[in-house]
C-alpha atoms as a PDB file:
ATOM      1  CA  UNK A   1      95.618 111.120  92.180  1.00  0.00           C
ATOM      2  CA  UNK A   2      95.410 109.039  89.049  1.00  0.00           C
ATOM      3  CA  UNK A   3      92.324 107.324  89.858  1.00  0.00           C
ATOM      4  CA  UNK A   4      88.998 108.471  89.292  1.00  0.00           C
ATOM      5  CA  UNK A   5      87.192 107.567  92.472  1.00  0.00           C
ATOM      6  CA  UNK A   6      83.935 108.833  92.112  1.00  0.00           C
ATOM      7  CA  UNK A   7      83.713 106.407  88.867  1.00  0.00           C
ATOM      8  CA  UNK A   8      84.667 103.561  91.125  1.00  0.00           C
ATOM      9  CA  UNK A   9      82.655 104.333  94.646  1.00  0.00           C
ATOM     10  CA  UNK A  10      79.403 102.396  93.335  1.00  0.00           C
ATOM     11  CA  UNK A  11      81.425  98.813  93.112  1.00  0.00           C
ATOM     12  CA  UNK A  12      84.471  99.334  96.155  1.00  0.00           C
ATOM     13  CA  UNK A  13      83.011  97.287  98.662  1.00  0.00           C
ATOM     14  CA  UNK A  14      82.496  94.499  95.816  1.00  0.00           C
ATOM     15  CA  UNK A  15      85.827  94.284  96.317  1.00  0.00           C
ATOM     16  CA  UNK A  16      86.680  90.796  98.019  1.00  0.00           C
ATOM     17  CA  UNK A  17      90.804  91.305  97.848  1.00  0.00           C
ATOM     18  CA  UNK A  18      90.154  94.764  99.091  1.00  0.00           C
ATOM     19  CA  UNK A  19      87.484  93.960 101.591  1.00  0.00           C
ATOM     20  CA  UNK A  20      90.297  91.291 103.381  1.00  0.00           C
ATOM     21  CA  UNK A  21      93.161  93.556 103.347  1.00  0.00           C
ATOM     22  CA  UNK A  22      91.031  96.187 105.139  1.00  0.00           C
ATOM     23  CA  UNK A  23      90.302  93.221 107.527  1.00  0.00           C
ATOM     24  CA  UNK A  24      93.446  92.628 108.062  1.00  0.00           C
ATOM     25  CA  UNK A  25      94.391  96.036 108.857  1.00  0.00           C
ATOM     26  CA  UNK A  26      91.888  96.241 111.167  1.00  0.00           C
ATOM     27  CA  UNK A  27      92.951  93.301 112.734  1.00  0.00           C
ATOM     28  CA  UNK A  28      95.911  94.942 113.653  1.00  0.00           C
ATOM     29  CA  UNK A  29      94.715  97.895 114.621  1.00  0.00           C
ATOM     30  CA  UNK A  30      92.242  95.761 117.503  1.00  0.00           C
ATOM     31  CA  UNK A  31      96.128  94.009 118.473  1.00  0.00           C
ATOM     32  CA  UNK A  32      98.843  96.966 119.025  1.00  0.00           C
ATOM     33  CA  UNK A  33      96.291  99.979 119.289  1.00  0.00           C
ATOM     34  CA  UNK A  34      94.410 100.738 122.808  1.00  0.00           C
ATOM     35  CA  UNK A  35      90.648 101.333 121.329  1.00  0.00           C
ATOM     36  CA  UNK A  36      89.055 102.202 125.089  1.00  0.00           C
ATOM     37  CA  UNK A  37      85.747 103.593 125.775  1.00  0.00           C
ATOM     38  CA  UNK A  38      84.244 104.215 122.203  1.00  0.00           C
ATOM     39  CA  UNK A  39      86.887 107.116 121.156  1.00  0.00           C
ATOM     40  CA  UNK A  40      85.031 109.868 119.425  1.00  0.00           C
ATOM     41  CA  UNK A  41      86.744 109.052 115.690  1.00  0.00           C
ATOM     42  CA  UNK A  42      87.538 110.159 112.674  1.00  0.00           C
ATOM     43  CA  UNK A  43      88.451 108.641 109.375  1.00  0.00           C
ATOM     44  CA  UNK A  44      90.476 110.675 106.560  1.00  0.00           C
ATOM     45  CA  UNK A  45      90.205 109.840 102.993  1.00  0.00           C
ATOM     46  CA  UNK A  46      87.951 107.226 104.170  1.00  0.00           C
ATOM     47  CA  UNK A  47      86.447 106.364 100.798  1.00  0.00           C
ATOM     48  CA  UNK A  48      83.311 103.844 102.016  1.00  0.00           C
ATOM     49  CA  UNK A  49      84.415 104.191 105.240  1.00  0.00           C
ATOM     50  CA  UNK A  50      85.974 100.364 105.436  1.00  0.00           C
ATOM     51  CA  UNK A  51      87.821 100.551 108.289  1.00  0.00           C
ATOM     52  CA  UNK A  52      86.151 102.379 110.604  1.00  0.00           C
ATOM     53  CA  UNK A  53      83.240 100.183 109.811  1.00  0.00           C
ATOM     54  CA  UNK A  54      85.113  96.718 110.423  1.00  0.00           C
ATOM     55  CA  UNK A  55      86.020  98.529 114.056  1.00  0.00           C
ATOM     56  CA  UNK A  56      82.214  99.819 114.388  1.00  0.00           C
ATOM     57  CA  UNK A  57      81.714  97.702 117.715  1.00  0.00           C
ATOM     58  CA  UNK A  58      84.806  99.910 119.386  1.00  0.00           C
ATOM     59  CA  UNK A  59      84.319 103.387 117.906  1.00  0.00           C
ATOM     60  CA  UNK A  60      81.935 105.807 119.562  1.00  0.00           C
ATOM     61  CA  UNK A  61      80.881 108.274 117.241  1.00  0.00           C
ATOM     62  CA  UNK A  62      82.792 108.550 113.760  1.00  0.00           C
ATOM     63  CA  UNK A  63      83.249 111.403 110.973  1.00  0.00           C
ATOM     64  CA  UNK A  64      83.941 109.585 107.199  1.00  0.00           C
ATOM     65  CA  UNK A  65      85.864 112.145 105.737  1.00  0.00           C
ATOM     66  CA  UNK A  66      86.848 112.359 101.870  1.00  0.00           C
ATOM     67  CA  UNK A  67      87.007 114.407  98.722  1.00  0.00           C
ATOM     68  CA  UNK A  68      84.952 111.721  96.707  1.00  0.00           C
ATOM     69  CA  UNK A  69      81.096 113.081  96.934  1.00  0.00           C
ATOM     70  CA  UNK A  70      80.107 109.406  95.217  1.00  0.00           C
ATOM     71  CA  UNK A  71      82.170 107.959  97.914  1.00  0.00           C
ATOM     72  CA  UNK A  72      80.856 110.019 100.648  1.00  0.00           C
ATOM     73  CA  UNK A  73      77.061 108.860  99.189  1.00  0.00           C
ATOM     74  CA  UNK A  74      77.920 105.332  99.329  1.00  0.00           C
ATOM     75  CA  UNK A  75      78.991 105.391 102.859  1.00  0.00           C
ATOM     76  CA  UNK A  76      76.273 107.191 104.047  1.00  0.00           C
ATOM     77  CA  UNK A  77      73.867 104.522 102.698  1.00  0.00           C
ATOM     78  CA  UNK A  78      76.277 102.078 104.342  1.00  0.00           C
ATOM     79  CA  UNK A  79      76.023 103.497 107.602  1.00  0.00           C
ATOM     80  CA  UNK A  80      72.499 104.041 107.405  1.00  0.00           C
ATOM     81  CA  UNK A  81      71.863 100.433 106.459  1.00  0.00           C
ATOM     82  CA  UNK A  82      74.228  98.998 108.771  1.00  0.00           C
ATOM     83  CA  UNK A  83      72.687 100.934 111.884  1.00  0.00           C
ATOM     84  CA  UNK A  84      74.979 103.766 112.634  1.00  0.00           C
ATOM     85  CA  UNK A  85      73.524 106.483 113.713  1.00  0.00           C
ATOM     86  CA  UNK A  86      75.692 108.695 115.279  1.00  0.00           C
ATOM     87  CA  UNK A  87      77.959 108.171 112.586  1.00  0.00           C
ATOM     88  CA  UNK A  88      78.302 110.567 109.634  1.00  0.00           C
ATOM     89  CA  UNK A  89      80.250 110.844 106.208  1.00  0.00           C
ATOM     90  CA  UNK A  90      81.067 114.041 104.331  1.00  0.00           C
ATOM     91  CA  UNK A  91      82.906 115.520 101.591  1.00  0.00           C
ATOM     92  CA  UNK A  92      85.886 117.601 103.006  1.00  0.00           C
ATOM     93  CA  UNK A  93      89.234 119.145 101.250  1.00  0.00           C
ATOM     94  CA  UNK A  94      91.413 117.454 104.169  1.00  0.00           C
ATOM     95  CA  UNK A  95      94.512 119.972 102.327  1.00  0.00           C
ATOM     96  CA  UNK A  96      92.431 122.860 104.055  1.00  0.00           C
ATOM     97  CA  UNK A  97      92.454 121.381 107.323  1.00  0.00           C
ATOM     98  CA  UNK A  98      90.347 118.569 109.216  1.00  0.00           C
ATOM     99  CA  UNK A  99      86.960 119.447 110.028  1.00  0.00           C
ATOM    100  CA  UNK A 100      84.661 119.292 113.352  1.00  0.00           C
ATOM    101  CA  UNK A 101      86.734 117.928 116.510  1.00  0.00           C
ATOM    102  CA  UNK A 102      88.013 117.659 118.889  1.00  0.00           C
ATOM    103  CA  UNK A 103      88.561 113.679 117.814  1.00  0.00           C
ATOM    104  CA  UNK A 104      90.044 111.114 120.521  1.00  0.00           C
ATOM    105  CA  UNK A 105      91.057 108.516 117.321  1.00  0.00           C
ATOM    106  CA  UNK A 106      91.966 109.063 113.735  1.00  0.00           C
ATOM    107  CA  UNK A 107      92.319 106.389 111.338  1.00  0.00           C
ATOM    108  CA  UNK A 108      93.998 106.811 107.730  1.00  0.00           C
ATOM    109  CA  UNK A 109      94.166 103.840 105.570  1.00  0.00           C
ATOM    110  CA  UNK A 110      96.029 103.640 101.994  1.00  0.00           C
ATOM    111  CA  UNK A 111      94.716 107.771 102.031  1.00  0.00           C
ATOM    112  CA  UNK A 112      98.364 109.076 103.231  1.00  0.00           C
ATOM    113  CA  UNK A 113     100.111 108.881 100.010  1.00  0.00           C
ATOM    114  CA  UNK A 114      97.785 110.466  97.800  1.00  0.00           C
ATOM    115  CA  UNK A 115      98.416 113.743 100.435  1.00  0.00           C
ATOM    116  CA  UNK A 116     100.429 116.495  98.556  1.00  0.00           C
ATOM    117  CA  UNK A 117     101.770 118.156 101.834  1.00  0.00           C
ATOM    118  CA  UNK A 118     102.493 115.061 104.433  1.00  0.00           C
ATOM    119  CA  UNK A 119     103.793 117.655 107.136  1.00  0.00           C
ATOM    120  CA  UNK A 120     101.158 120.038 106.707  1.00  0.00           C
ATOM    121  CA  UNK A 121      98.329 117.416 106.925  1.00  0.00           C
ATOM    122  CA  UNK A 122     100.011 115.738 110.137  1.00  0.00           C
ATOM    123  CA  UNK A 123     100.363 119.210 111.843  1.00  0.00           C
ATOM    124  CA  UNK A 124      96.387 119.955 110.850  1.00  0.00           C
ATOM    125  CA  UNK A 125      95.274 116.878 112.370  1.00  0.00           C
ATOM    126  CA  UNK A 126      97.059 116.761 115.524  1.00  0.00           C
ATOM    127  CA  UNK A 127      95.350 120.693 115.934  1.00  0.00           C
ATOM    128  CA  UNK A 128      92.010 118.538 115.454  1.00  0.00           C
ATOM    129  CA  UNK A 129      92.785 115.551 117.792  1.00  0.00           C
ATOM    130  CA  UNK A 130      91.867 115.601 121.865  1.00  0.00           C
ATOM    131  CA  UNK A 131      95.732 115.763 124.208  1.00  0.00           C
ATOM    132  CA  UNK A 132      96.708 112.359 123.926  1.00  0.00           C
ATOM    133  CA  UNK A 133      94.192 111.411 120.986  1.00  0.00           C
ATOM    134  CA  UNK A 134      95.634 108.461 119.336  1.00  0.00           C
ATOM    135  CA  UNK A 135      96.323 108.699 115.401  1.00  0.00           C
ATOM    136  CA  UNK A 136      96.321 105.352 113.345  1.00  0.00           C
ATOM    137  CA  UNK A 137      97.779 105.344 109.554  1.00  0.00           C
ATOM    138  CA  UNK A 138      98.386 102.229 107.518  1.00  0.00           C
ATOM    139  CA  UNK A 139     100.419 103.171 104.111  1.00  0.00           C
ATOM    140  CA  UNK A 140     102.730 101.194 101.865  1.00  0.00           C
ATOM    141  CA  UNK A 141     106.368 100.822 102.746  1.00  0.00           C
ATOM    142  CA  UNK A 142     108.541 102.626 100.344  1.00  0.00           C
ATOM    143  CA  UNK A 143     108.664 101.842  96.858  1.00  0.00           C
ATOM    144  CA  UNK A 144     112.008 103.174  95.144  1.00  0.00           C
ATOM    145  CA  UNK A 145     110.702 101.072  91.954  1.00  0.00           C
ATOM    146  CA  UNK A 146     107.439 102.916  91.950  1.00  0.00           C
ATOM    147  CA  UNK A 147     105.696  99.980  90.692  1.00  0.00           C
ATOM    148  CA  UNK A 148     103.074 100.082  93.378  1.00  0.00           C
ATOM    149  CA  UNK A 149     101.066 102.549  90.730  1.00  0.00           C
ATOM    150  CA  UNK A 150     102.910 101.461  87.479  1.00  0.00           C
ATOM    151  CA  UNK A 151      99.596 101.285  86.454  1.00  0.00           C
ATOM    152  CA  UNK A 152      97.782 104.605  87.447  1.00  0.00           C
ATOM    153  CA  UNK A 153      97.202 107.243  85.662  1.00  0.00           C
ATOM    154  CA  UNK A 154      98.995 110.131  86.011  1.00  0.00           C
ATOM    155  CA  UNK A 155      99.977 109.557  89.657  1.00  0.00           C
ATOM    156  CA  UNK A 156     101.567 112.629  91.170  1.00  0.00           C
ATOM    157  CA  UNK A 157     101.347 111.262  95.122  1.00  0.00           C
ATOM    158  CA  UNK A 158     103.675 109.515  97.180  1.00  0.00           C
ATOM    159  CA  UNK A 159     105.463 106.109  96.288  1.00  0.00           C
ATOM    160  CA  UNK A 160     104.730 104.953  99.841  1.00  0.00           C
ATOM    161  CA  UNK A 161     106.973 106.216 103.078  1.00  0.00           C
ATOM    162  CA  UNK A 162     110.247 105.009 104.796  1.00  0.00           C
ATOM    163  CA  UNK A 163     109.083 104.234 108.243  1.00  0.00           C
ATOM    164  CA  UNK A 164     111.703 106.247 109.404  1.00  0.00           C
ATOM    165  CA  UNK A 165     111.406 109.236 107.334  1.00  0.00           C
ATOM    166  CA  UNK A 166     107.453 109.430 108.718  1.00  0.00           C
ATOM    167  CA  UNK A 167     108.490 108.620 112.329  1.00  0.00           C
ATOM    168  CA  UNK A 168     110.705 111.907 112.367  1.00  0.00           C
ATOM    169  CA  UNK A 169     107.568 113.903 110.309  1.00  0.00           C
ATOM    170  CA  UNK A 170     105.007 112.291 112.917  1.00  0.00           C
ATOM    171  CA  UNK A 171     107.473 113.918 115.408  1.00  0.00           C
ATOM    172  CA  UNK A 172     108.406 116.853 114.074  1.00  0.00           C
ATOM    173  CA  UNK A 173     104.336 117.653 113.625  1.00  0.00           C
ATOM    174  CA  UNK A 174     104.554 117.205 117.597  1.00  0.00           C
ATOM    175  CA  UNK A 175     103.252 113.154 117.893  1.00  0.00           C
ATOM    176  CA  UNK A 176     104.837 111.423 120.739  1.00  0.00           C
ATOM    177  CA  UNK A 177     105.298 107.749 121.194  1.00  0.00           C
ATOM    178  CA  UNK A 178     105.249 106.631 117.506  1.00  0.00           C
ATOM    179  CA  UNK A 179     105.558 102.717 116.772  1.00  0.00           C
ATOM    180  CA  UNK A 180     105.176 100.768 113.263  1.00  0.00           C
ATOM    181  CA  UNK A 181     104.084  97.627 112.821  1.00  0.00           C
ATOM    182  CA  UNK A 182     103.404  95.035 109.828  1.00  0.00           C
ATOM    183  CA  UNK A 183     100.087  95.384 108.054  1.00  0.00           C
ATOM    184  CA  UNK A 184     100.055  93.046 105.294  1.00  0.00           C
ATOM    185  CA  UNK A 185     100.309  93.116 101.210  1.00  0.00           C
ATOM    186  CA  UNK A 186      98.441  95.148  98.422  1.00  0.00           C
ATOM    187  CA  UNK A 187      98.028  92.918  95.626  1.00  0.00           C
ATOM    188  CA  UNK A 188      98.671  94.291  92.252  1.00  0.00           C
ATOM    189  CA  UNK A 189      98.760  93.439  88.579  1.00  0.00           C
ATOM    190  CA  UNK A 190     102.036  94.801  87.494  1.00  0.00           C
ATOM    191  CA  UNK A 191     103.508  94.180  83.640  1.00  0.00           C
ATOM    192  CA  UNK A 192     101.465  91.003  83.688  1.00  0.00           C
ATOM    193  CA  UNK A 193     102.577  89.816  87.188  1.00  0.00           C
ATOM    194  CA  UNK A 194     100.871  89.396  90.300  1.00  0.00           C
ATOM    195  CA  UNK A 195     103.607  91.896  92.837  1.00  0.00           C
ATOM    196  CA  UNK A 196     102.793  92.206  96.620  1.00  0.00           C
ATOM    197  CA  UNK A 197     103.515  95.859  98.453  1.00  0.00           C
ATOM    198  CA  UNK A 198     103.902  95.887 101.669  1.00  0.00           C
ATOM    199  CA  UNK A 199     102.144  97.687 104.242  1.00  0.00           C
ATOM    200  CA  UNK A 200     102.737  99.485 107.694  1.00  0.00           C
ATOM    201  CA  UNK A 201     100.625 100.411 110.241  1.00  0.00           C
ATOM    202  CA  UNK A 202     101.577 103.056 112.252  1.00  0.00           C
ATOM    203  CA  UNK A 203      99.955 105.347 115.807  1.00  0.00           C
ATOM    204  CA  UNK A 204     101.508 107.669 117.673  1.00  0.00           C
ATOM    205  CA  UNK A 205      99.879 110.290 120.405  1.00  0.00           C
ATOM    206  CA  UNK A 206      98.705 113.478 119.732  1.00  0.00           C
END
């Protein structure tokens, strides 16, 4: 992945720039996405679990799923001390499928282009999602320059997605009704200037 995110799961909700662009995407998820009756959730590559947790007040109960154990710790303290009990966080290997289900919501933020196998991924969590369970992924735009992670380490994901490139793999994996929408920047420190990546939010059906 090029980042070592155990190292960093002790300070990632310290982050304020971070902490306002998962706002924001939330923000747009509570505008274009139908969040109804407390949808039985779950949250891939979740890290601290950011997302889900600024959308707490509309999610019934949630999974935190990611491959960071140090991650997974620090959002299970967060949920604890944030009063979420039916809530849980755990390490998983999403590339051997999604565990527990059936899920009525899934939410993937900045996770999708760190995912070696896109279609296989897609067709693994649609078998995990409820007929008509809504899917929710907010990614960066393409970025032919790759400069989005100039700066990583040995980076071997994806340089974010054509929206219309993952529309077709969102349908070919069998999602219906797939719209995009804008989500915002990621800031970034790039050869010594400040560059802003844009971001899309997408959901489709299940």
């Amino acid at each position: 992945m090029g980042e070592d995110f155990d190292e960093r799961a002790a300070t990632w909700d310290d982050d304020l720039e971070r902490m306002a662009r998962v706002r924001r995407v939330a923000a747009v998820v509570r505008s274009v996405v139908p969040l109804d009756g407390h949808p039985v959730t779950v949250e891939l590559g979740s890290g601290t679990g950011m997302l889900a947790r600024c959308l707490h007040d509309v999610l019934g109960p949630t999974t935190l799923l990611d491959a960071s154990p140090a991650m997974v710790e620090v959002a299970s303290k967060a949920l604890a001390s944030e009063g979420l009990g039916d809530w849980s966080a755990a390490v998983a290997d999403l590339s051997e499928g999604i565990p527990g289900g059936p899920y009525e919501l899934a939410l993937a933020q900045m996770f999708l282009h760190h995912v070696d196998d896109v279609p296989a991924l897609l067709r693994a969590l649609r078998r995990a999602m409820t007929p008509g369970g809504v899917v929710v992924i907010a990614d960066l735009d393409h970025d032919a320059a790759k400069r989005s992670h100039a700066t990583a380490v040995d980076f071997h994901g994806h340089h974010g997605f054509c929206r219309g490139e993952l529309r077709g793999r969102l349908e070919e994996a069998g999602y219906r009704d797939a719209c995009f929408h804008d989500a915002g920047v990621v800031g970034k420190e790039v050869d010594g200037e400040r560059q802003d990546f844009p971001m899309f939010l997408a959901f489709a059906r299940a």
